[in-house]
Every structure is written in C-alpha cells, then in structure tokens.
Protein backbone atom coordinates (compact mmCIF):
# COMPACT_ATOMS: atom_id res chain seq x y z
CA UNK A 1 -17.11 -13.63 -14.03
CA UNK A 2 -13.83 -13.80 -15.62
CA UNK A 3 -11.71 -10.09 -14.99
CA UNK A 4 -8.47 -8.94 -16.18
CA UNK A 5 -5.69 -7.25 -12.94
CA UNK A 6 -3.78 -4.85 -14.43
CA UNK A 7 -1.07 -3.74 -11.49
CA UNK A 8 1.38 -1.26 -10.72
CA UNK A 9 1.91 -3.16 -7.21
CA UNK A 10 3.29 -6.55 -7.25
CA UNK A 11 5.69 -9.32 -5.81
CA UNK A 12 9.27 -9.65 -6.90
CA UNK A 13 11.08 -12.73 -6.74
CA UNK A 14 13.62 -11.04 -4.05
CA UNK A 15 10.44 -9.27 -2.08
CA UNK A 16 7.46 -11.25 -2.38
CA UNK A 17 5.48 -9.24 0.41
CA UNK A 18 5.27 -6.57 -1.89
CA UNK A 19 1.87 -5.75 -3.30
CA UNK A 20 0.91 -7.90 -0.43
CA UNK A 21 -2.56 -5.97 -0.40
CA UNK A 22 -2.83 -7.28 -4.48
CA UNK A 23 -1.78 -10.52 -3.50
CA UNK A 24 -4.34 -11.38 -0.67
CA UNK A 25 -7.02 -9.70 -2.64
CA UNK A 26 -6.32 -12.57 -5.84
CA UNK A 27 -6.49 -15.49 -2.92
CA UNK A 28 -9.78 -14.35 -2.13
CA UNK A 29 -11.07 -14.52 -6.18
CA UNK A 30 -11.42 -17.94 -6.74
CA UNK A 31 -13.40 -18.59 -3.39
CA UNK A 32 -15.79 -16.18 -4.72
CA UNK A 33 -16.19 -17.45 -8.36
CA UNK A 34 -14.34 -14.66 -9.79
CA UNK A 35 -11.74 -15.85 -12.35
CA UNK A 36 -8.45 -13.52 -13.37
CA UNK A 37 -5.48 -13.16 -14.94
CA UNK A 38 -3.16 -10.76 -12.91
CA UNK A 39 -0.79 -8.95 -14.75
CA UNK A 40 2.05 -7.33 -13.55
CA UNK A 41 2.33 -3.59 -15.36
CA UNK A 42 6.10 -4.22 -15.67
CA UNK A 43 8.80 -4.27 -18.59
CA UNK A 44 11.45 -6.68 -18.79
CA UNK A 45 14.83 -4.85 -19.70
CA UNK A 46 16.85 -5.35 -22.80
CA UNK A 47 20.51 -5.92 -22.49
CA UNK A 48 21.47 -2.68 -22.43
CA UNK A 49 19.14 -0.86 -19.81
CA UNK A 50 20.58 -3.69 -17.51
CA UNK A 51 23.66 -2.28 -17.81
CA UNK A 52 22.62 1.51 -17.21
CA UNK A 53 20.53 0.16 -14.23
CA UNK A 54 23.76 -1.44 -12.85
CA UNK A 55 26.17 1.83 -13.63
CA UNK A 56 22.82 4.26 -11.90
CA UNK A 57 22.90 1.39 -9.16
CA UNK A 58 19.26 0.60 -9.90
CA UNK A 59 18.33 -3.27 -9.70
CA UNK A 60 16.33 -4.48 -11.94
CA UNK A 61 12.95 -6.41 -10.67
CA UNK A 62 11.56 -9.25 -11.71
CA UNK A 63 8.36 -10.22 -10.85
CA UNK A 64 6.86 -13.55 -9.25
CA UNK A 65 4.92 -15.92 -11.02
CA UNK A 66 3.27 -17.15 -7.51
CA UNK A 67 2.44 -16.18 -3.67
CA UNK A 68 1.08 -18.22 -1.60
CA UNK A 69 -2.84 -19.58 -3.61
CA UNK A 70 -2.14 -16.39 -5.96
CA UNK A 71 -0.84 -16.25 -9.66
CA UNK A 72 0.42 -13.91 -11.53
CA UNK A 73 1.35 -13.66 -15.18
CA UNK A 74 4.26 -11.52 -16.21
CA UNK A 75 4.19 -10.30 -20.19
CA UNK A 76 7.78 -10.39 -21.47
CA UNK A 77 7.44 -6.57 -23.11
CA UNK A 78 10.67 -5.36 -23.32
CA UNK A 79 11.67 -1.92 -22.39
CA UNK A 80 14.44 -0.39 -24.74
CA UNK A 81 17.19 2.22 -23.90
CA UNK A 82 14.61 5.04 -24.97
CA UNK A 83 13.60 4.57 -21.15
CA UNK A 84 16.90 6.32 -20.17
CA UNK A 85 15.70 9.37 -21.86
CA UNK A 86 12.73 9.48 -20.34
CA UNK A 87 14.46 8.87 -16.58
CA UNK A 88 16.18 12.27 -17.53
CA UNK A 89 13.85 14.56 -19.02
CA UNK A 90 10.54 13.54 -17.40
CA UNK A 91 11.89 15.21 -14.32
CA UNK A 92 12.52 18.14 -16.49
CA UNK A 93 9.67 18.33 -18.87
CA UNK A 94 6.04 17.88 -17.47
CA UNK A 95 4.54 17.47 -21.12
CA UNK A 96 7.79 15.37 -22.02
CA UNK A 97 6.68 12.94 -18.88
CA UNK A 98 2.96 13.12 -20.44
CA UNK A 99 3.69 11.85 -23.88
CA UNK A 100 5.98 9.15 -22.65
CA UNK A 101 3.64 7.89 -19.74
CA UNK A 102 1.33 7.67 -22.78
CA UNK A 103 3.72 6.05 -25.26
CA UNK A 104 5.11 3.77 -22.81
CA UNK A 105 1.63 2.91 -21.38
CA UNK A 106 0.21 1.76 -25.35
CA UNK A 107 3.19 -0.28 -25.62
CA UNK A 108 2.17 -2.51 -22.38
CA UNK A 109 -1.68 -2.49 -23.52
CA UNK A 110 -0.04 -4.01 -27.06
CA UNK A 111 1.34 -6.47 -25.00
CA UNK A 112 -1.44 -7.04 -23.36
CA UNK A 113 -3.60 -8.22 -26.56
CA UNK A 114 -0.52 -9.94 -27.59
CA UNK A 115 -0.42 -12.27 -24.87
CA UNK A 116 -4.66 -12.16 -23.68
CA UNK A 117 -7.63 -13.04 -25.59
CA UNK A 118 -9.73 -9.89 -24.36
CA UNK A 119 -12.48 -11.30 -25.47
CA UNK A 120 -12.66 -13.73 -23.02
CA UNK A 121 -12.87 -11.30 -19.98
CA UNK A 122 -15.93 -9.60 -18.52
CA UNK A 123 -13.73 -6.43 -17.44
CA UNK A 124 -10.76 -5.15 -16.28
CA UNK A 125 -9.79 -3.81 -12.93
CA UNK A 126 -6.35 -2.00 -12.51
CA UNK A 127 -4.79 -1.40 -9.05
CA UNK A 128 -2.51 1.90 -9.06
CA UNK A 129 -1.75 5.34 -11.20
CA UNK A 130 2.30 5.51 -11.18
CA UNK A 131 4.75 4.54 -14.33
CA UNK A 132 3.09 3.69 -16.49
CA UNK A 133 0.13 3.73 -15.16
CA UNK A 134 -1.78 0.65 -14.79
CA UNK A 135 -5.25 2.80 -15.07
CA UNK A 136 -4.19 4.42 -18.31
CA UNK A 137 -3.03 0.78 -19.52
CA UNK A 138 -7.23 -0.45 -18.87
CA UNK A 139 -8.81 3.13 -20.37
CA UNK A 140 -6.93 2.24 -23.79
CA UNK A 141 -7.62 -1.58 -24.05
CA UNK A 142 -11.65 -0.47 -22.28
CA UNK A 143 -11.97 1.87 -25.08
CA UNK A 144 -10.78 -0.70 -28.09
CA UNK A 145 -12.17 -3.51 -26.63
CA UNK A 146 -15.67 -2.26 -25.15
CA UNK A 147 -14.46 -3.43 -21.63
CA UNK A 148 -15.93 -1.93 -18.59
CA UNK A 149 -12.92 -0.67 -16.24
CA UNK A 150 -12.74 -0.52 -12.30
CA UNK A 151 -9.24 1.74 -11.19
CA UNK A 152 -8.44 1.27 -7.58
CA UNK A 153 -5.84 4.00 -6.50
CA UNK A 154 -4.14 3.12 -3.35
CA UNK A 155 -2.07 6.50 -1.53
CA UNK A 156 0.67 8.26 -3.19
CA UNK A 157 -0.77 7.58 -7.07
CA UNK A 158 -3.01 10.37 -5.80
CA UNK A 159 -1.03 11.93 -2.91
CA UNK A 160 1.79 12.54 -4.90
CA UNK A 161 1.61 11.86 -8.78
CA UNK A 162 -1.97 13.35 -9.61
CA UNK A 163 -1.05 16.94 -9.27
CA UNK A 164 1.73 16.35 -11.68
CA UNK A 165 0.00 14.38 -14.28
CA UNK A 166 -3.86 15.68 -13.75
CA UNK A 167 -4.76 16.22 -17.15
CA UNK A 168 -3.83 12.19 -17.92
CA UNK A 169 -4.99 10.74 -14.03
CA UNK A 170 -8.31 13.04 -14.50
CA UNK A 171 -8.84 11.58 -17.78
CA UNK A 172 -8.79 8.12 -16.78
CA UNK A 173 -10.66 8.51 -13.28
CA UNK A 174 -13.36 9.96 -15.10
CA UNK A 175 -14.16 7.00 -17.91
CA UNK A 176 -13.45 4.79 -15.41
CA UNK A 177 -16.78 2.69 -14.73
CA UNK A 178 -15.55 2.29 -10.84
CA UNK A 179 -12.68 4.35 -8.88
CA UNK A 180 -12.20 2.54 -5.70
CA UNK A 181 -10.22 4.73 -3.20
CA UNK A 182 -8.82 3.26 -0.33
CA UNK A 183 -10.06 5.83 2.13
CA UNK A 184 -12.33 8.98 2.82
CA UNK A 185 -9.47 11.17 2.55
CA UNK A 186 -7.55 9.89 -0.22
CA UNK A 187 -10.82 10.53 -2.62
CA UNK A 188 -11.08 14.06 -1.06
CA UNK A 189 -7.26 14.74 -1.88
CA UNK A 190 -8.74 13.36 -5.67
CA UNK A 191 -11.56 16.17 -5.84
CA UNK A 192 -9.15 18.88 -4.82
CA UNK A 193 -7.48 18.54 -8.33
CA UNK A 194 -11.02 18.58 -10.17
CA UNK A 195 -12.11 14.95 -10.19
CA UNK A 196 -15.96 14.95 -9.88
CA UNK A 197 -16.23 12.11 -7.84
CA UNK A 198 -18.99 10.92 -10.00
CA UNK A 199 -18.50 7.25 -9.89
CA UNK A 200 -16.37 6.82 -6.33
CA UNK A 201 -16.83 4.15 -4.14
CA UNK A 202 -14.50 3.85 -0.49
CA UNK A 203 -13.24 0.36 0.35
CA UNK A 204 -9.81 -0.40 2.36
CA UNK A 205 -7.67 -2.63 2.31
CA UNK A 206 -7.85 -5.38 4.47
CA UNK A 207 -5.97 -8.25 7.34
CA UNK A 208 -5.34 -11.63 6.90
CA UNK A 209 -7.03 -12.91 10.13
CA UNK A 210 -5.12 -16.45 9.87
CA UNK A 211 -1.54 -14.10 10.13
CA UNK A 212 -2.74 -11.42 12.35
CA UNK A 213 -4.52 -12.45 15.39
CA UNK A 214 -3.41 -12.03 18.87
CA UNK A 215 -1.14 -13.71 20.85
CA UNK A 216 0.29 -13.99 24.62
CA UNK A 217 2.97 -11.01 24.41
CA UNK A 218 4.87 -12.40 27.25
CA UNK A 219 5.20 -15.59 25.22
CA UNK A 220 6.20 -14.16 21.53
CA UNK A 221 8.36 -12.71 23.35
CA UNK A 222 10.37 -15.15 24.29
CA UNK A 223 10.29 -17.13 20.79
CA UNK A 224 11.37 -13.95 19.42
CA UNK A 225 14.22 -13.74 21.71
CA UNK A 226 13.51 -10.46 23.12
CA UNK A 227 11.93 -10.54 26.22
CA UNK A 228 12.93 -8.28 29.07
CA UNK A 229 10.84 -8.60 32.57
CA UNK A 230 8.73 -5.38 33.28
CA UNK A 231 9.79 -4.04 30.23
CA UNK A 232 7.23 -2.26 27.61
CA UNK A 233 7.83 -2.34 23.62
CA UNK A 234 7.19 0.20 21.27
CA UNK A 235 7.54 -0.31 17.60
CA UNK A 236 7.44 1.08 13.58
CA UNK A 237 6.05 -1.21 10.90
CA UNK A 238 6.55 -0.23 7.30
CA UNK A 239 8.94 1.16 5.10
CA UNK A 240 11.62 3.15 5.76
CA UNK A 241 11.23 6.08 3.61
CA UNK A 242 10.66 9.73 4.77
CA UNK A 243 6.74 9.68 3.85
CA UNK A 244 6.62 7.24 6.45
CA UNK A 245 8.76 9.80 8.84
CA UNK A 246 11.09 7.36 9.23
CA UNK A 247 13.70 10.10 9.60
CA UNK A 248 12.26 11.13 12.79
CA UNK A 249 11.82 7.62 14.74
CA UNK A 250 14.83 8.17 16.83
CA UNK A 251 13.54 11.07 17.86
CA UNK A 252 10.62 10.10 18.86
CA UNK A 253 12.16 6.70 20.49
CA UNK A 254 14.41 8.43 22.78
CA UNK A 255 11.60 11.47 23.74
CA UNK A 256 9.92 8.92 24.87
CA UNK A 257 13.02 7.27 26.72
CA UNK A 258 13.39 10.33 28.41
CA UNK A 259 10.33 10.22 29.54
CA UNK A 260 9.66 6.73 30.90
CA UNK A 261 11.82 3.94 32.12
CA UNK A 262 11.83 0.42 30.46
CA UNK A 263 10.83 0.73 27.41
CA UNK A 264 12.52 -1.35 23.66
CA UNK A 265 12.06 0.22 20.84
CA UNK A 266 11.34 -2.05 17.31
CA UNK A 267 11.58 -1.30 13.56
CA UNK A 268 10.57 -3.21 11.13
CA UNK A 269 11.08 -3.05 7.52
CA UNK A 270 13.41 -1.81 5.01
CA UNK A 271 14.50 1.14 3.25
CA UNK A 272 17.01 3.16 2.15
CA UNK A 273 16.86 4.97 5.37
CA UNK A 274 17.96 2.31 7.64
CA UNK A 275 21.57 2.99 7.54
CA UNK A 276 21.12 6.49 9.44
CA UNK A 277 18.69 4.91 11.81
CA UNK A 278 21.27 2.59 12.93
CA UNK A 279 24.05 5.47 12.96
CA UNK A 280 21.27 7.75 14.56
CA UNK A 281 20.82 5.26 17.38
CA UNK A 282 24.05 4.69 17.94
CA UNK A 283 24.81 7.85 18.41
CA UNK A 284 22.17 8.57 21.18
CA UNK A 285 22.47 5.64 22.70
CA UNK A 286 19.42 4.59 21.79
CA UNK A 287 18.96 0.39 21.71
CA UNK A 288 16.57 0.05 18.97
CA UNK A 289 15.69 -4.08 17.22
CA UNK A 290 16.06 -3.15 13.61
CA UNK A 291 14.65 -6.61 11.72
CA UNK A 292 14.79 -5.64 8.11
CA UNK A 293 12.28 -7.21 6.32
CA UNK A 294 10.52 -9.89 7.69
CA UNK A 295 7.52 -12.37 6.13
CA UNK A 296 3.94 -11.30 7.25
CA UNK A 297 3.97 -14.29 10.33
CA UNK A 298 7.39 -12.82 11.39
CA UNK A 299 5.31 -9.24 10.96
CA UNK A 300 2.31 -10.43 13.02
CA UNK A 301 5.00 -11.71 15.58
CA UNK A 302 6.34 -8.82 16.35
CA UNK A 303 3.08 -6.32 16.57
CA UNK A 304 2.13 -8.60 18.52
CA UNK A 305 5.08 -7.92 20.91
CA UNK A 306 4.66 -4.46 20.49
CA UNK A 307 2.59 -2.53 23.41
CA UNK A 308 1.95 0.23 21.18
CA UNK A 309 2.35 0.21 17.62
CA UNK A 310 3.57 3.73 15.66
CA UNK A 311 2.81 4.64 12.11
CA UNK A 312 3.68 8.54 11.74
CA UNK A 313 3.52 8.89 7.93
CA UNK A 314 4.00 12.66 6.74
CA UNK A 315 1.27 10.93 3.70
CA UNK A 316 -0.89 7.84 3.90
CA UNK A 317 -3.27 6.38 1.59
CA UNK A 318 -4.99 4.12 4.78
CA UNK A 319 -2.26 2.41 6.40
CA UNK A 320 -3.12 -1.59 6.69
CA UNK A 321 -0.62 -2.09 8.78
CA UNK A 322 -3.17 -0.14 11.43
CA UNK A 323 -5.68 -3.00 10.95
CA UNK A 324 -3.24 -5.80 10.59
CA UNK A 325 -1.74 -4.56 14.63
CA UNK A 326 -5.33 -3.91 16.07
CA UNK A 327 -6.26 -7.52 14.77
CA UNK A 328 -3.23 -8.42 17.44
CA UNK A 329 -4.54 -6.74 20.11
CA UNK A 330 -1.68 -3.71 19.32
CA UNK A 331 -2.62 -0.16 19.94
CA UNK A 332 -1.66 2.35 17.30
CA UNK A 333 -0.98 5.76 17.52
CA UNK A 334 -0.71 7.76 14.18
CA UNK A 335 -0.46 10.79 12.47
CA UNK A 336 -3.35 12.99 11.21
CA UNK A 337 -2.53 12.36 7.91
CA UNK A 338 -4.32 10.98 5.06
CA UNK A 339 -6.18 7.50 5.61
CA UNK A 340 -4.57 7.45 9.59
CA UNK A 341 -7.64 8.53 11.48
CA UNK A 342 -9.32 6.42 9.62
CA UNK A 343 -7.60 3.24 9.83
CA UNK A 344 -7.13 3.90 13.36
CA UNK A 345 -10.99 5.09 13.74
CA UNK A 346 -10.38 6.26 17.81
CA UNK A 347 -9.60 9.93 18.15
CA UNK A 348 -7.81 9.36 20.89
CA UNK A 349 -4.99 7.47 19.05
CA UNK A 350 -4.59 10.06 16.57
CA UNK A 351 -1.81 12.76 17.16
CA UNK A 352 -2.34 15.67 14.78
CA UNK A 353 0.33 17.34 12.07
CA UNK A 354 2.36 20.52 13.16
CA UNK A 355 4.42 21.91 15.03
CA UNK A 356 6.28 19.88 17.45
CA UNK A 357 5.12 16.61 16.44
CA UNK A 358 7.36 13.90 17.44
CA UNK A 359 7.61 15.51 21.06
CA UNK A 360 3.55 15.31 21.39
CA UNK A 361 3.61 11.84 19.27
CA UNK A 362 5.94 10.74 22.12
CA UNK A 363 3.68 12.52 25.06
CA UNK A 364 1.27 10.03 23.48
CA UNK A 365 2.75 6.99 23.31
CA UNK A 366 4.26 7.50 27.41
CA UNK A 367 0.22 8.51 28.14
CA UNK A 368 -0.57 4.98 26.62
CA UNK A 369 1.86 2.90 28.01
CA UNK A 370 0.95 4.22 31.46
CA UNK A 371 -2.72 3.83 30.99
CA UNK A 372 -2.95 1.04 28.93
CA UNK A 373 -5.73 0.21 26.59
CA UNK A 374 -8.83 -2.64 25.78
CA UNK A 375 -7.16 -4.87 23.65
CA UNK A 376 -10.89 -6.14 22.73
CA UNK A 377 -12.01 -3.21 21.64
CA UNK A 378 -9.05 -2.92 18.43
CA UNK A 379 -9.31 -7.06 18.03
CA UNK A 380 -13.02 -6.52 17.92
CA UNK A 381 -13.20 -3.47 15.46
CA UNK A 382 -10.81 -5.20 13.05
CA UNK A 383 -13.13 -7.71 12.22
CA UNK A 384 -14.60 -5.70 9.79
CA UNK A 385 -11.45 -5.78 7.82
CA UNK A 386 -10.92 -9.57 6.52
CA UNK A 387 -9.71 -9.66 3.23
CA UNK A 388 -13.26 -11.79 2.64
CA UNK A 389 -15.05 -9.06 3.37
CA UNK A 390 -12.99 -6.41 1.27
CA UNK A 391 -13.28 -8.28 -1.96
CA UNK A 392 -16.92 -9.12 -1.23
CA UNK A 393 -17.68 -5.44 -1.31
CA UNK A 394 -15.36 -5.18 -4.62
CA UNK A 395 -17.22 -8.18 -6.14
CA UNK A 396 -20.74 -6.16 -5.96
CA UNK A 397 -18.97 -3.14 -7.35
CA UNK A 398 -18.11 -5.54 -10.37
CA UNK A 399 -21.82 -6.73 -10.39
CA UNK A 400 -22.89 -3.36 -10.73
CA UNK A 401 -20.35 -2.06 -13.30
CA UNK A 402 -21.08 -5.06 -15.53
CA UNK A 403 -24.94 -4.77 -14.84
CA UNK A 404 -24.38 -0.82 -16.16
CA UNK A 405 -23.46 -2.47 -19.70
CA UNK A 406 -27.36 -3.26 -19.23
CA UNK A 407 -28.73 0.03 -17.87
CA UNK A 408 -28.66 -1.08 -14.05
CA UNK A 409 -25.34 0.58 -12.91
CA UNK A 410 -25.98 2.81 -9.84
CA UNK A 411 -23.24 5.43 -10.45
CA UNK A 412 -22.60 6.47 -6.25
CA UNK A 413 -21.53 4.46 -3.43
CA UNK A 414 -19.78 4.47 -0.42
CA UNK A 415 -18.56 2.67 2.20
C-alpha cells in the first residue's frame, strides 16, 4: 500500500514539534507496511513576498525535510505577489476568498503531478481544511487521477473555517471516500453546516508512550529545578492563543491562589500572548514558570510535574495534550468544549462553558488538589491511545476505501 499525505500541518525547520500529531502518525507507516510520500501543502515565496512578509512582520516558514524516523518532501511551488491581494481582500470578499482558495489550491495539485508519479500511489489521504486546503488539493488530483481520497480534519478547519467556506469544505467532505474527524463533537459541529455524515468515521489522535509515561514527581522535580517541599503544581500545556483561553490563565492561577496555599503555577508553550501573561503576572504578583516552547521529553517532563494539568480552550478539536498528561499519571481538568469531555472521558474533570468560568474552573482545580486522584485510573485509560493503535484503525479505513474501488467499501463507521 503505497499513499500520498497531503498536509496543512507540518514541521518547520525553527518548530519541528509542529504537526507533531502528522509526524508520529508517518513513524508509525512503515512498521505497518504502508509506504508514503508526505507532502507539505506549503509555497515557497518568491523574492518579493519575502520582502512584504518582512515589512507585515510575517516570517516566512520553511518546512523540514525530517523528524525523528519521519520524512517529508517539500515541492518548491512558488507563491507570487498575487498572494498579497488575496491577504487583503479575502477578508473582505467571501466569494473573492472562494475563487482564490480554489486557484491557489490547483496550482499546488500542479505541483503535485510535477514532482509525483500518481500513478504509483494507491490513494491519497490529506490531513487539514485551512489555506489552501490540503482536502481540496486531493478532491482535484482524486478526480483526474481516479484516486480514492481519505480527508482527516483536525479542530478549527471545521470549528472555525467551514462556516465561512461551506459551499467548497462541503464539497470536498462529501466526495471524499473517508472523513476522519478527530472527535464525536467535531463531526457534529460538521453536520450542523449540512454535511451528511455519510462516510464519517471518529479516530483521535494519539500519545507517544516512549515520551509520555509517568514518572516520580518528587524526582522530575528536582532535574527540572523546581522543586518546592509540600508544594502542589498546577500547569497549561499548549499554545498561547485566546482559543486556548490563554488570556484568562492568570486569572484562574491566582483564584486558585486565593484559595489554597502552596501551590506553582506552569505554562508551557508559545504564543503571541505570552508577553501579557508575563506583564499580567507581574502585576498580581502571581509567580508563574513560563518555559516557552519546549521538545515533547521536556513536555512529558513537566506534566509530569504537574498535579493537575489545565486545558480551558474556548474551541477544541480533541486536545492530545489530555492523553499525552493522563499517560503521566496528570489529572486534567478542561472545558466543555469541543473534543474536551472527550479526551478527558471523566465527567468529573470537565468544568462546563458560561458564566463565571475561570472562578468554577479554579473551584475545581483547589477540589482536586485537596482530594487528589487515581493516577492508575488516567495511566490506565490512556492506553488506548498509542499512536500504534491510532494508525492501525486508519490503516483498515484505507483497506476499506481501496476495497470500495472493488464494491466492498462499507460506507459508516465509528469509533
């Protein structure tokens, strides 16, 4: 079985964590006899969009050729100063932001058969709906090639983009052989803009159990440099971005301050709200460990210093960083939101949406910290969750979709 990865969500050379979810996926291929070619859905910038990048203070990314046991291929198709156009008016024009999504998303499937003898692949599987989309990319080379095509859409493709671009996203969910969503909710937030639901299947994402796996907290700790005797932790993992409600983690740190003695407060990642964090904190006094980013052992390091993990996104498509802390032994707490409940799958770890939030997020977290929790029972339930197992279950959907060329495709699954 030889497939084609088409994918919004990648590595770049300055961030290779990101895409992680892609990245572990493609290790797991070639211990299960599946072949591929991984190509980034990304275009390399002429001379002068460089320079507009650099005046709009936009870096331009560049993505890696290899992570770790997986490989990606980047195409070099160039992207010319019409892009700046289309940076303007697609937030202007909805059917201007159509017909370029299009045109830009033909010139990357030209690339494609420029660089790839689609003949020699069995089908193509693209991971994520934003710009251009890397689903749209596989309908137009499915459709000229006679290649079955398996879209997995991962959170705010649907969350956010869908309702903007249904027409296009419906379009291309429906042909698809195969829509993998990532959770329950994230296909039901699909059918609430008309998608039938017709050939859906549910599989998460997953944990790397040779990363995330617990440790002695006292001990990590220590090697971490932040031990304090008698003290509990409390931490954020992700990005730092307001769907993440990143913008209210100082609130919620020092409710919970006020409510409870002895407790360090952790955040880590990176975004372009970490400056006000660390003026936030300042200004209430507030001692929070921001990291930045971090590699995934430095990650699994610090969940598993963390007492009680927090992940209080405003949207979520599932949240992996839920599995990747329970695999430590970390209790999370989360939002109702999207994939949250469930990632988190106990009830009782699940604070819902409205009004007053971060004051009954923090009434949560001090409830937890007093009572504590079975660390089994989250190290237990996350075993379900290896990356083996997640691309096992994507491996039959590929058996299927290829077996439909022949009549045998059962249409509806779930997981």
């Amino acid at each position: 079985m030889k497939a084609i990865i088409l994918t919004n969500l990648f590595p770049f050379q300055n961030n290779l964590s990101s895409g992680i979810f892609i990245t572990k996926r493609l290790e797991q291929y070639r211990k299960l006899g599946i072949e591929y070619v991984a190509v980034p859905v990304w275009f390399q910038d002429d001379v002068f969009v460089r320079l507009a990048r650099r005046f709009l203070r936009k870096s331009s990314i560049t993505p890696s050729t290899s992570v770790g046991d997986a490989d990606y291929s980047p195409l070099r198709c160039k992207r010319t100063t019409s892009w700046l156009l289309w940076e303007v008016l697609r937030r202007i024009d909805k059917a201007f932001d159509e017909r370029m999504i299009s045109i830009y998303s033909q010139h990357f499937a030209e690339c494609v058969e420029k660089h790839l003898d689609l003949s020699k692949f069995d089908l193509i599987h693209a991971h994520g709906m934003y710009t251009p989309p890397a689903g749209l990319v596989a309908q137009i080379l499915s459709r000229k090639y006679s290649k079955p095509y398996v879209l997995t859409v991962h959170g705010s493709d649907v969350n956010i983009l869908m309702e903007k671009r249904k027409k296009i996203y419906l379009d291309v969910f429906e042909s698809a052989q195969a829509v993998i969503f990532v959770s329950n909710a994230l296909l039901e937030k699909a059918k609430s803009f008309g998608y039938s639901g017709k050939n859906a299947f549910v599989i998460p994402n997953g944990y790397d159990p040779q990363t995330f796996r617990p440790l002695d907290k006292e001990q990590v700790r220590r090697q971490l440099g932040i031990h304090s005797e008698g003290y509990k932790y409390v931490g954020f993992v992700g990005n730092l971005i307001e769907i993440k409600r990143a913008d209210k983690l100082i609130e919620i740190f020092e409710k919970v301050r006020d409510r409870i003695k002895g407790v360090r407060f952790i955040v880590v990642g990176d975004g372009h709200l970490r400056g006000e964090i660390e003026k936030e904190a300042k200004r209430k006094d507030l001692e929070v460990l921001l990291t930045g980013r971090v590699d995934q052992a430095e990650v699994a390091k610090y969940m598993n210093a963390m007492d009680v993990m927090i992940l209080p996104s405003r949207r979520e498509g599932f949240g992996a960083v839920i599995i990747e802390a329970q695999a430590c032994g970390t209790c999370v707490i989360g939002s109702s939101n999207g994939g949250i409940p469930e990632a988190i799958g106990f009830d009782e770890y699940v604070v819902e949406e409205g009004e007053d939030f971060e004051d009954r997020m923090a009434q949560k977290i001090v409830q937890v910290l007093e009572m504590g929790y079975d660390r089994e029972k989250f190290i237990e339930r996350a075993k379900d969750f290896t990356w083996e197992r997640i691309v096992q279950m994507e491996k039959k959907i590929y058996e299927q979709v290829l077996g439909s060329v022949k009549g045998e495709f059962c249409s509806n699954s779930s997981t």
